[in-house]
C-alpha atoms as a PDB file:
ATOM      1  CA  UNK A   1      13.793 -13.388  11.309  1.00  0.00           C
ATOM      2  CA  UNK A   2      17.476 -12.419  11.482  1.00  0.00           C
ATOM      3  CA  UNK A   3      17.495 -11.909   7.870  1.00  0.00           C
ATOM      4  CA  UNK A   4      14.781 -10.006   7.688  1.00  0.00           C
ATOM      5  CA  UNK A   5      15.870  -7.352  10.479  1.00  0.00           C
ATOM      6  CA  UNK A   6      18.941  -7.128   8.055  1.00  0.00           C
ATOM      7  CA  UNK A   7      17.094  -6.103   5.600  1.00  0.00           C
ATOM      8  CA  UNK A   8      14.926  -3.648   7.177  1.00  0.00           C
ATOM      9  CA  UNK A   9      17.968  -2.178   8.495  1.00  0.00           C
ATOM     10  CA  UNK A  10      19.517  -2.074   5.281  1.00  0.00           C
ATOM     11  CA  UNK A  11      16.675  -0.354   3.823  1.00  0.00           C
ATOM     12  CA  UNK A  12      15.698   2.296   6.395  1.00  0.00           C
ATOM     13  CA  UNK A  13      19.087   3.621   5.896  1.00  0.00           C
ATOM     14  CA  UNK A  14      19.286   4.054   2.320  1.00  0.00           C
ATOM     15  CA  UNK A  15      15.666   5.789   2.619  1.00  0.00           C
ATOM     16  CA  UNK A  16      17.409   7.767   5.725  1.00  0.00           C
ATOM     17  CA  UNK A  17      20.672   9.157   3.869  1.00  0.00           C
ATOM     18  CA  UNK A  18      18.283   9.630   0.484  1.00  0.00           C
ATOM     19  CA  UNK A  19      15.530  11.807   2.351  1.00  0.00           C
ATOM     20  CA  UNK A  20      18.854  13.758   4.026  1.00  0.00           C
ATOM     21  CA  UNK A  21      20.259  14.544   0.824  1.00  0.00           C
ATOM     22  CA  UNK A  22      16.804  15.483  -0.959  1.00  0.00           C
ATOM     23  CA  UNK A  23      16.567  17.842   2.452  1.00  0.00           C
ATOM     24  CA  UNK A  24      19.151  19.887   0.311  1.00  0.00           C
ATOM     25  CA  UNK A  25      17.960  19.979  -3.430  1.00  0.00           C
ATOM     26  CA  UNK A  26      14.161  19.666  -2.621  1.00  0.00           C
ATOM     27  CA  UNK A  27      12.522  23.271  -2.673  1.00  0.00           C
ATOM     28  CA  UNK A  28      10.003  24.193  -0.473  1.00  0.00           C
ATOM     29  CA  UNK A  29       6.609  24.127  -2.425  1.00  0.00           C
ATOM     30  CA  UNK A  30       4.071  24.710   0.307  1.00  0.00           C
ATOM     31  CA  UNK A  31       3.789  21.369   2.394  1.00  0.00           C
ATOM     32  CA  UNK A  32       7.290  19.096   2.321  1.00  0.00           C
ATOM     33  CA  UNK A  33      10.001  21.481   3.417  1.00  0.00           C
ATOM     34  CA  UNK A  34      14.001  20.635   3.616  1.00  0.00           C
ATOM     35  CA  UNK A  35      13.895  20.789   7.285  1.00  0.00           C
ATOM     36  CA  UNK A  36      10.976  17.936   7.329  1.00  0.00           C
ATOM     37  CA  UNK A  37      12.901  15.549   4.848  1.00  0.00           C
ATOM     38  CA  UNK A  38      16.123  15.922   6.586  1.00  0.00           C
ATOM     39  CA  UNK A  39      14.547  15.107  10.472  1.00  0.00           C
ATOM     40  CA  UNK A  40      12.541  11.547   8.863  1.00  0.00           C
ATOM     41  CA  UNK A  41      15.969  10.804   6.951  1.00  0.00           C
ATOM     42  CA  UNK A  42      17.593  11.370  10.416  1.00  0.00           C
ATOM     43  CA  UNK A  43      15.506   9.099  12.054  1.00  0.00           C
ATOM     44  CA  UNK A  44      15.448   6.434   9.670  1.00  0.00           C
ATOM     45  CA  UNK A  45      18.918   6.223   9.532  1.00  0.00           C
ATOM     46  CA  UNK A  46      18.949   5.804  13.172  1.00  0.00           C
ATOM     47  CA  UNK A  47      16.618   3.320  13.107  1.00  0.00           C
ATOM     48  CA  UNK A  48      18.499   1.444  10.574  1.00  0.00           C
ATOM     49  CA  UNK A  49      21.412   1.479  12.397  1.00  0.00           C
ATOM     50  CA  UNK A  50      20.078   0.584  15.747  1.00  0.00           C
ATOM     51  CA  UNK A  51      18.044  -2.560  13.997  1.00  0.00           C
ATOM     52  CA  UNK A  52      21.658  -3.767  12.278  1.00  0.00           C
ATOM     53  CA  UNK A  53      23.418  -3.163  16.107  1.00  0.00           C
ATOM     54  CA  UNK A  54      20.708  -5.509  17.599  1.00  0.00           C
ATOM     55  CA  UNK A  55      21.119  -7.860  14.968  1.00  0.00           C
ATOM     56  CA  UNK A  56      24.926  -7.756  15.248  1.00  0.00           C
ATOM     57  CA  UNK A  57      24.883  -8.162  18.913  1.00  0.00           C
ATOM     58  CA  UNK A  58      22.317 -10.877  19.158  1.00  0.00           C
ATOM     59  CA  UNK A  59      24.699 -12.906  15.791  1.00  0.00           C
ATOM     60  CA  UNK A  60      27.206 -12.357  17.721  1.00  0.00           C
ATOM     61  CA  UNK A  61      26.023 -13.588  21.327  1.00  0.00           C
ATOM     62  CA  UNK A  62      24.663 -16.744  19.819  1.00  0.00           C
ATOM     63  CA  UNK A  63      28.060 -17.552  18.067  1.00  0.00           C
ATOM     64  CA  UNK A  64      29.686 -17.490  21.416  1.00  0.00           C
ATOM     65  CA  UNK A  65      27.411 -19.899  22.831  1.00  0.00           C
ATOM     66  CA  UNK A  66      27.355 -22.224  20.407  1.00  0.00           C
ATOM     67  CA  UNK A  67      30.998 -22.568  20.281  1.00  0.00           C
END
């Protein structure tokens, strides 16, 4: 479970800083616009980094028990 929170932090924020920098070189052709790409890459990232802080946190609170 640990390891797989790892990795779905891991990849929502390489698909979060990739849709930010598409936000820059994609034009606008009617329905995806820069604005759009750059908000979901935003909140991916966040999400990614708030799933690898849980995961850090809870690794880290069971190491201290166990020792």
């Amino acid at each position: 479970m640990e390891q797989r929170r790892f990795w779905l932090g891991c990849i929502l924020i390489v698909v979060g800083v990739v849709l930010i920098f598409l936000g820059f070189y994609v034009e606008p052709k009617g329905e995806l616009s820069g604005s759009l790409l750059g908000a979901v890459g935003e909140v991916f990232t966040l999400g990614g980094a708030l799933v690898g802080a849980d995961a850090y946190v809870e690794y880290r609170i069971k190491k201290l028990i166990h020792n």
